[in-house]
N, C-alpha and C. Protein backbone atom coordinates (compact mmCIF):
# COMPACT_ATOMS: atom_id res chain seq x y z
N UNK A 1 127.30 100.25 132.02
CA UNK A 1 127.97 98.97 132.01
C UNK A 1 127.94 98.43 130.58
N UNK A 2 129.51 98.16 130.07
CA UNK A 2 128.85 97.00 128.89
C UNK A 2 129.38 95.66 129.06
N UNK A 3 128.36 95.05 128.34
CA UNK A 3 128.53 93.69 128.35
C UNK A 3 129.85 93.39 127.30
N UNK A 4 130.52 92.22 127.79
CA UNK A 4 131.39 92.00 126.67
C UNK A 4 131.02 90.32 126.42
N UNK A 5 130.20 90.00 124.96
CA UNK A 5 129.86 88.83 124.57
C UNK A 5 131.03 88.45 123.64
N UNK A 6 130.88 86.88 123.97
CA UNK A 6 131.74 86.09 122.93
C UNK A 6 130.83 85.60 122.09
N UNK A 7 131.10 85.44 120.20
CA UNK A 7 130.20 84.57 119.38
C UNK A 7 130.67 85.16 118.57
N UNK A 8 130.40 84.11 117.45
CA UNK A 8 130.84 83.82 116.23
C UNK A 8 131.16 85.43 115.45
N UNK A 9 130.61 85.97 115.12
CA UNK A 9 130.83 87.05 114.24
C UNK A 9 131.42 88.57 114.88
N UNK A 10 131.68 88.35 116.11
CA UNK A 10 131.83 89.82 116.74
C UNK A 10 130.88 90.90 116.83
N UNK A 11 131.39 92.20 116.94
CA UNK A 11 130.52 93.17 117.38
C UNK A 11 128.89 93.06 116.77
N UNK A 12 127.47 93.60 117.06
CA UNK A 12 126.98 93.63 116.08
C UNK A 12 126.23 95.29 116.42
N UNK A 13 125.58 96.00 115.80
CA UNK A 13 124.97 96.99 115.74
C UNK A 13 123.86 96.94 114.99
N UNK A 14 122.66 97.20 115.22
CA UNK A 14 121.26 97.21 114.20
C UNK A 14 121.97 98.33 113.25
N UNK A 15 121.08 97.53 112.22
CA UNK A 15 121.34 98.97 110.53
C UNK A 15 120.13 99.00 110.45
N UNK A 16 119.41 97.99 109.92
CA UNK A 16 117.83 98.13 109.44
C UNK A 16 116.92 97.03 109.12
N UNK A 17 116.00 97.17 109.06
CA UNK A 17 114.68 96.19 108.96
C UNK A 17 114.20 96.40 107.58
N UNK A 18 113.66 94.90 107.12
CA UNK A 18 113.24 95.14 105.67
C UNK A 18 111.41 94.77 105.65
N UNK A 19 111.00 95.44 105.15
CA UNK A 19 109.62 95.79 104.58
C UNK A 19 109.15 95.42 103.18
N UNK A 20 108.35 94.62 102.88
CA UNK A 20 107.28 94.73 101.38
C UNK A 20 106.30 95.15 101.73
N UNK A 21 105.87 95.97 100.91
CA UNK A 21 104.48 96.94 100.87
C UNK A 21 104.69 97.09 98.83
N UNK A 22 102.96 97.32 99.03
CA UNK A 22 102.57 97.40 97.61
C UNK A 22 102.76 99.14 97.10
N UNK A 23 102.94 99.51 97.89
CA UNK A 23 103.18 101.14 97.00
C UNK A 23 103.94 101.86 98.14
N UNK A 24 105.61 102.14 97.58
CA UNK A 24 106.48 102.60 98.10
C UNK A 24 106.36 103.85 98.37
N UNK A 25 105.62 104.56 97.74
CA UNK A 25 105.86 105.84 97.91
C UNK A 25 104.63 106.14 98.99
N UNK A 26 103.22 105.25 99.04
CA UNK A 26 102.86 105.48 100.22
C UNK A 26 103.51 104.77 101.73
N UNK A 27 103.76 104.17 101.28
CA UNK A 27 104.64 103.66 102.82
C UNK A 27 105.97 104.64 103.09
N UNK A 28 106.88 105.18 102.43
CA UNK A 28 107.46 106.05 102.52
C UNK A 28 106.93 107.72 103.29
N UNK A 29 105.45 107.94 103.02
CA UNK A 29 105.17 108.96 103.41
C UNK A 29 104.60 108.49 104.75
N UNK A 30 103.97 107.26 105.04
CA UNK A 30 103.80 107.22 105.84
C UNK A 30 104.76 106.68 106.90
N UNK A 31 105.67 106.04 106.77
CA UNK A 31 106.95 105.99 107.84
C UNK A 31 107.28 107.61 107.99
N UNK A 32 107.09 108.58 107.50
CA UNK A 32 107.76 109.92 107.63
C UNK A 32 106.69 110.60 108.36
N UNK A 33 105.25 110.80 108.09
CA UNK A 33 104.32 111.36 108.78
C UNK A 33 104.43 110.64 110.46
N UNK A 34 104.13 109.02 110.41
CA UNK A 34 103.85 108.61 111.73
C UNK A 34 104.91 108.51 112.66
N UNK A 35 106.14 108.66 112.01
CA UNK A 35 107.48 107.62 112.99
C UNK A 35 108.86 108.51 113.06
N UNK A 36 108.41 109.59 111.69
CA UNK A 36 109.60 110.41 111.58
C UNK A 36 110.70 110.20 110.80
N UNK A 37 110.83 108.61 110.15
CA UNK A 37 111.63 108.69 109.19
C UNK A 37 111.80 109.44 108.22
N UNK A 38 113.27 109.41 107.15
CA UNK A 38 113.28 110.53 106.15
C UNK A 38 113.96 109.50 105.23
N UNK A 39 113.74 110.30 103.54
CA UNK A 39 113.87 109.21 103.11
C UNK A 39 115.71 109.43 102.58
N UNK A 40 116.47 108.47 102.84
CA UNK A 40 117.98 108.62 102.38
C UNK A 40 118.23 107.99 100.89
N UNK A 41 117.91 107.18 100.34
CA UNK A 41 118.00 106.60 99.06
C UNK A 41 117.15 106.13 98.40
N UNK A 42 116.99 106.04 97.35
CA UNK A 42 115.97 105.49 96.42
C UNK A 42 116.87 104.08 95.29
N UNK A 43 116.68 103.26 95.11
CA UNK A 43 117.24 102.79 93.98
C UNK A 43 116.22 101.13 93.04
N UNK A 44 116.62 101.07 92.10
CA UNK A 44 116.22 99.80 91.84
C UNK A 44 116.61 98.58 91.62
N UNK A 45 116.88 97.06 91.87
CA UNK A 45 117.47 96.41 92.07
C UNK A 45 117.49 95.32 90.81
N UNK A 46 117.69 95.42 89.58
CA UNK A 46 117.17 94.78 88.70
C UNK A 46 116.82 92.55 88.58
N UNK A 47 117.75 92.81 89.77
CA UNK A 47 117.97 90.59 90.25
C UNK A 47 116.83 90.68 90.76
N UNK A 48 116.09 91.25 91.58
CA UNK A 48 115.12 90.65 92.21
C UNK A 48 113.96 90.83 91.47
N UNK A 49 113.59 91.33 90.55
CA UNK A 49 113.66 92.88 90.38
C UNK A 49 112.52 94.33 91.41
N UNK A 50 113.22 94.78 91.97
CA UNK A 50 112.29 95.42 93.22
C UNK A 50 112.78 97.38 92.91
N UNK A 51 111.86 98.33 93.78
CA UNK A 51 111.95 99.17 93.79
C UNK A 51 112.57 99.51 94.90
N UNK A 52 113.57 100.06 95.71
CA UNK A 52 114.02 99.58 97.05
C UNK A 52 113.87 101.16 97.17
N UNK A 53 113.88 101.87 98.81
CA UNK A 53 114.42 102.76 99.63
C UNK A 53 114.76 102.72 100.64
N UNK A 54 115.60 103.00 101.19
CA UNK A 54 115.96 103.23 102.51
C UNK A 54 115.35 104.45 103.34
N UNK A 55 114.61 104.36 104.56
CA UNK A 55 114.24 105.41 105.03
C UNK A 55 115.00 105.68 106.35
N UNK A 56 115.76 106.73 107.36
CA UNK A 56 116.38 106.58 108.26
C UNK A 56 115.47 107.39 109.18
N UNK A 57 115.90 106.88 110.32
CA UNK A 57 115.65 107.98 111.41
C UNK A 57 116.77 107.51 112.76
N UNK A 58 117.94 108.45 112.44
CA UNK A 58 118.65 108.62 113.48
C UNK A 58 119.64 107.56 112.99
N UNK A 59 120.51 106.30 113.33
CA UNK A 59 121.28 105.09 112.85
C UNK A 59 120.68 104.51 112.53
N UNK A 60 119.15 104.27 112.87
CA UNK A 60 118.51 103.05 112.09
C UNK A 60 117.31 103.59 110.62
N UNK A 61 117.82 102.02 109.93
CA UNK A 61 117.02 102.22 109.25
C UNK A 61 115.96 101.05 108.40
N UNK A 62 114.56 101.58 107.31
CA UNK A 62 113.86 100.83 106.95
C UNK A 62 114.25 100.62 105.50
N UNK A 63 114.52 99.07 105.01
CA UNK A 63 114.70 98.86 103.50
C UNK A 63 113.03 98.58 103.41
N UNK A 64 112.66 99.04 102.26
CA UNK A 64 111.43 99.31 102.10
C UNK A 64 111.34 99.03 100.56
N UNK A 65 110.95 97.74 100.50
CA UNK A 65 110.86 96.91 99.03
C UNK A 65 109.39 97.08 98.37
N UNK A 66 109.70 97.25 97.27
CA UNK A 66 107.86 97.37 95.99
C UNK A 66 108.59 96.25 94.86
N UNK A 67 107.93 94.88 95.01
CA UNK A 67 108.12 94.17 94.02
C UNK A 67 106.53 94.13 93.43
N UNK A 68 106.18 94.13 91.66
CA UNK A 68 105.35 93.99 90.94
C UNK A 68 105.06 93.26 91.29
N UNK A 69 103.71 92.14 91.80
CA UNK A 69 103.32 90.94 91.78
C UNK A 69 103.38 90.46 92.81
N UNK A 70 103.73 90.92 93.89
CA UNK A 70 104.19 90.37 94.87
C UNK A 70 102.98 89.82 95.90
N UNK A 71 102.60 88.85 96.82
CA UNK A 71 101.51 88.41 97.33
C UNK A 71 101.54 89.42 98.26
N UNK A 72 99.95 90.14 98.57
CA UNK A 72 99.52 90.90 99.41
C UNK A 72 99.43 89.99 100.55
N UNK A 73 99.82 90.56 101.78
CA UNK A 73 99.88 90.06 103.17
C UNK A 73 98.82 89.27 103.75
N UNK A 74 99.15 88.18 104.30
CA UNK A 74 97.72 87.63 104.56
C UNK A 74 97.01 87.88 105.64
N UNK A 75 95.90 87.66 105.45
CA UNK A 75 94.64 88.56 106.97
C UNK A 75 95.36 88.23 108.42
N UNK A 76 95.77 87.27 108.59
CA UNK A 76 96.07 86.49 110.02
C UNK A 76 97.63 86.79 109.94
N UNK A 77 98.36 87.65 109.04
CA UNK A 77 99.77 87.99 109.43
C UNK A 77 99.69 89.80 109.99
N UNK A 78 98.38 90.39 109.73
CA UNK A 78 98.28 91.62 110.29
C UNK A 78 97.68 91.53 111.82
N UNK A 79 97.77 90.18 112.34
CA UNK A 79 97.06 90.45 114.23
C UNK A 79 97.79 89.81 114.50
N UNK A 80 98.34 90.30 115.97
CA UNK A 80 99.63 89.96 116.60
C UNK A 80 99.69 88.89 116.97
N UNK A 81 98.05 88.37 117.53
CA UNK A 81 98.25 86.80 118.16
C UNK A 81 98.65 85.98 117.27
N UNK A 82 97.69 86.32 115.90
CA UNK A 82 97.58 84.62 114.59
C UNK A 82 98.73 84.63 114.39
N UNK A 83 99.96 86.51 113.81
CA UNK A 83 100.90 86.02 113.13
C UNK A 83 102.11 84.90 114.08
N UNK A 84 101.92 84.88 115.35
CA UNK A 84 102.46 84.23 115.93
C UNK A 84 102.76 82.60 115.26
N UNK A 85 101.43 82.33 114.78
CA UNK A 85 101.19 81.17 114.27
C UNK A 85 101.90 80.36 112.92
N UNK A 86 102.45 81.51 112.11
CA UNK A 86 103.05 81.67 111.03
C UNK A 86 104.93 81.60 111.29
N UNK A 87 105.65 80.91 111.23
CA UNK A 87 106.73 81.12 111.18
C UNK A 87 107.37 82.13 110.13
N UNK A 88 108.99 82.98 111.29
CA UNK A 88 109.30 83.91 110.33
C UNK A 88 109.12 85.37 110.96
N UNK A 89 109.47 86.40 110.19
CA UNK A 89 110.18 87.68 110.86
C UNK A 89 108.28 88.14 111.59
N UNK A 90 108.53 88.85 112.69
CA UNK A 90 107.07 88.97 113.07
C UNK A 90 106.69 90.50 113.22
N UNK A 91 107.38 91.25 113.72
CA UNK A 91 107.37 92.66 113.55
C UNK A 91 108.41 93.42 113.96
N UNK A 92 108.62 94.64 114.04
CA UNK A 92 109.11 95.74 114.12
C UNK A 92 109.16 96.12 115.47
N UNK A 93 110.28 96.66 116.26
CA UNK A 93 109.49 96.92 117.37
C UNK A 93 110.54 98.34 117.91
N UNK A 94 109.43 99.40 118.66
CA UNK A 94 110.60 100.46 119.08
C UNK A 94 110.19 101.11 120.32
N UNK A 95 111.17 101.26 121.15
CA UNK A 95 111.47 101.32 122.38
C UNK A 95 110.74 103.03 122.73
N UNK A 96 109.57 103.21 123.35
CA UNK A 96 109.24 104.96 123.39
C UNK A 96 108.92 104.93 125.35
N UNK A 97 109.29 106.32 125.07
CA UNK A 97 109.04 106.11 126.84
C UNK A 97 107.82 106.24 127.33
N UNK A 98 106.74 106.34 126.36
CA UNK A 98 105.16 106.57 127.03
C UNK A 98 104.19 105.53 126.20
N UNK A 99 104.23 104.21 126.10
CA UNK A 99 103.37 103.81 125.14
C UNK A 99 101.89 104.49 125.01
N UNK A 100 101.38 104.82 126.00
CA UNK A 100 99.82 105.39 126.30
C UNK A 100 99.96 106.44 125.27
N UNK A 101 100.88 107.35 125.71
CA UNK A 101 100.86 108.95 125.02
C UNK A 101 101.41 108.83 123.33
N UNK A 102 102.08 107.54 123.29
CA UNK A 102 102.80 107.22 121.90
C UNK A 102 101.36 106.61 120.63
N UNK A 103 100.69 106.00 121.61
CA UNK A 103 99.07 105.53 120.78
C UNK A 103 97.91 106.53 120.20
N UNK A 104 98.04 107.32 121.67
CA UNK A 104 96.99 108.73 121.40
C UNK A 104 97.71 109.56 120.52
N UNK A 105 98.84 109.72 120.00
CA UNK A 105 99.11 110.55 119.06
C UNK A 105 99.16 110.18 117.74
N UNK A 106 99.77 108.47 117.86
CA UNK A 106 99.39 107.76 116.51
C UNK A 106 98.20 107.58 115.81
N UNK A 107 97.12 107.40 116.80
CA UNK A 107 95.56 106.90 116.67
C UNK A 107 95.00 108.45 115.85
N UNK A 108 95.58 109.65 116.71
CA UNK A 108 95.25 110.98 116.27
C UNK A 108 95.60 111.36 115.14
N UNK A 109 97.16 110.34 114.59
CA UNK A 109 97.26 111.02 113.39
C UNK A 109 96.76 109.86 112.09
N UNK A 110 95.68 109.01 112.46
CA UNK A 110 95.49 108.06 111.63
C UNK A 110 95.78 106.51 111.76
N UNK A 111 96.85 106.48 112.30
CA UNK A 111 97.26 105.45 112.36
C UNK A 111 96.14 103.86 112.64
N UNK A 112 96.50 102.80 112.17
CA UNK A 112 95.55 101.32 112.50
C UNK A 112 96.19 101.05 113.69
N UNK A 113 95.74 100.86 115.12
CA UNK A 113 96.15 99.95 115.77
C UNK A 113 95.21 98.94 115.81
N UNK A 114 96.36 98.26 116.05
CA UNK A 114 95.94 96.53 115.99
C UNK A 114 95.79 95.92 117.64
N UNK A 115 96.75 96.34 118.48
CA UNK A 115 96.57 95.83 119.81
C UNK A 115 97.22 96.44 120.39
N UNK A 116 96.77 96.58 121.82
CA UNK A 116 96.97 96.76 122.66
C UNK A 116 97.00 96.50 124.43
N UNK A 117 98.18 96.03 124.75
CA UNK A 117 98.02 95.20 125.88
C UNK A 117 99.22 95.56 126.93
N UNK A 118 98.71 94.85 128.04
CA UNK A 118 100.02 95.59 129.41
C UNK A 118 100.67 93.72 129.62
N UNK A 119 102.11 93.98 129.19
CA UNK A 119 102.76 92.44 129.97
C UNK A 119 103.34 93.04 130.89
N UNK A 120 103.16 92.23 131.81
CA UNK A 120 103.98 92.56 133.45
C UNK A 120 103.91 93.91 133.45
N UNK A 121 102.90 94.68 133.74
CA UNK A 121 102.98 96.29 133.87
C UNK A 121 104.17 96.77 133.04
N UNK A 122 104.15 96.41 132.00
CA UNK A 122 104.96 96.85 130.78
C UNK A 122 103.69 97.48 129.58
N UNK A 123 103.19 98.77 129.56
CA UNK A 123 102.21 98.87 127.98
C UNK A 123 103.11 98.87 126.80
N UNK A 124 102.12 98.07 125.95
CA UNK A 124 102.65 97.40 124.68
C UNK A 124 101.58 97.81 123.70
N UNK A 125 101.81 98.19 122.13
CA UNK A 125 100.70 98.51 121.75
C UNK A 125 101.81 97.51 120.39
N UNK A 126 100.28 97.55 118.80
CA UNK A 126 101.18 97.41 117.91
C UNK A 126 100.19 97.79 117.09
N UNK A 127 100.88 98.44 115.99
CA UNK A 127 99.95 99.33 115.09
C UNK A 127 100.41 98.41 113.84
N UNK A 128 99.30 99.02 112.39
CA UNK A 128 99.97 98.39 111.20
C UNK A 128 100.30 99.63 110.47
N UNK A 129 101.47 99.62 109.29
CA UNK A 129 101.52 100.57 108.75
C UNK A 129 100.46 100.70 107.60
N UNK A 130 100.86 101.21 106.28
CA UNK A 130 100.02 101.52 105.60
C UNK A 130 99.44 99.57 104.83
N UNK A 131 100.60 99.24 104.69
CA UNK A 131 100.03 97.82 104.29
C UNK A 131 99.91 97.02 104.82
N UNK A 132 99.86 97.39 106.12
CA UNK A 132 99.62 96.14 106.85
C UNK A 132 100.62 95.45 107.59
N UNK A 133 102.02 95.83 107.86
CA UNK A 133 102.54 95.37 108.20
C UNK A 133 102.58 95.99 110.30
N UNK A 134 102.91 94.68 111.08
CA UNK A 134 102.68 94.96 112.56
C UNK A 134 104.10 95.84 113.20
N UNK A 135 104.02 96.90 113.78
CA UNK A 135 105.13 97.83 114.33
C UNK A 135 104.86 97.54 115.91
N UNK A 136 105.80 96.99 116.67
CA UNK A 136 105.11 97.01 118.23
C UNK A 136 106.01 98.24 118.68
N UNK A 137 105.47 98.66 120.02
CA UNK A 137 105.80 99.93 120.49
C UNK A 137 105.61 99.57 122.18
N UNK A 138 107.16 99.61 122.86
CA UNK A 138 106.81 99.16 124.36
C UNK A 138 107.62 100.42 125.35
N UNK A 139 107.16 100.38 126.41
CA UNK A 139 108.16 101.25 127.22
C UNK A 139 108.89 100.47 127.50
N UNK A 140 110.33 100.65 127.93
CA UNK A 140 111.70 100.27 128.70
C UNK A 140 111.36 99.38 129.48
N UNK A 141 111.76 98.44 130.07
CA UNK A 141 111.63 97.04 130.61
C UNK A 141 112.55 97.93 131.89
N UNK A 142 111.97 96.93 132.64
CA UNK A 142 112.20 97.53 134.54
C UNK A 142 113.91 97.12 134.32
N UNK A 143 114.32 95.98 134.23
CA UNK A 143 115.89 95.98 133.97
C UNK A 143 117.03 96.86 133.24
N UNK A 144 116.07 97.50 132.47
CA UNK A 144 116.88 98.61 131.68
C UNK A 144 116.55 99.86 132.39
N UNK A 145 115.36 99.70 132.99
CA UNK A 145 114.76 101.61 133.77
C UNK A 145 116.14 101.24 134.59
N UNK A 146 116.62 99.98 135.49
CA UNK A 146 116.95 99.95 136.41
C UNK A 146 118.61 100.67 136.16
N UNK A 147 119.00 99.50 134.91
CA UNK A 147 120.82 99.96 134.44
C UNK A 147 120.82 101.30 134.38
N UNK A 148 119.73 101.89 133.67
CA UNK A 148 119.90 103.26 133.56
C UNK A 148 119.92 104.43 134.67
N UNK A 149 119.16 104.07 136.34
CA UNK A 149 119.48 105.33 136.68
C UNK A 149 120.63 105.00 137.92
């Protein structure tokens, strides 16, 4: 089934999510070790002035910014409850069909999780990447198991 919405701008499609982290090239390896991204561009942006890449996996993708100087993340924006507290973008989030089996392989390959919790018999986990930033990870919501079979 698709929906057909009315609003202001028409169609929309996700492209990508943007990221600061203090060293691009480790966050780059690690979006590729844990998540499978690859990296599609490199460039530098001299206005802001930042180190930018794009990393893809599949249509979507991560802009993945290294500005010199830039304020390291604060303690209470890496746990899911505090950053709540903070107005503003809050995390990342991607749809896997086993959160349980999606943790034990992350946890196995290193990964920080940060939390982990069941809403409405929905498991939800959320890990940080290399700097700290929160990735949540949920199975399919019963309304979508449902459209789908």
């Amino acid at each position: 089934m698709t929906e057909s919405i009315t609003c202001a701008v028409g169609p929309l499609r996700p492209h990508h999510f943007g990221i600061s982290v203090p060293d691009l090239d480790a966050a780059l390896a690690w979006y590729e070790r844990m998540l499978g991204f690859t990296l599609e561009k490199r460039l530098y942006v001299d206005a802001i002035p930042a180190h930018i890449a794009f990393a893809r996996r599949g249509d979507f993708r991560l802009e993945i910014f290294e500005v010199r100087g830039a304020a390291p993340l604060p303690a209470d924006r890496r746990l899911p409850n505090l950053d709540l507290r903070t107005h503003g973008n809050k995390h990342l989030c991607f749809e896997v069909p086993d959160v349980p089996a999606a943790v034990a392989a992350l946890r196995a390959a290193g990964a920080d999780i940060a939390f982990e919790l069941d809403v409405e018999n929905n498991p939800t986990a959320f890990v940080r990447d290399c700097a700290g930033n929160l990735i949540e990870f949920l199975q399919p919501f019963a309304s979508d198991r449902r459209r789908a079979a």
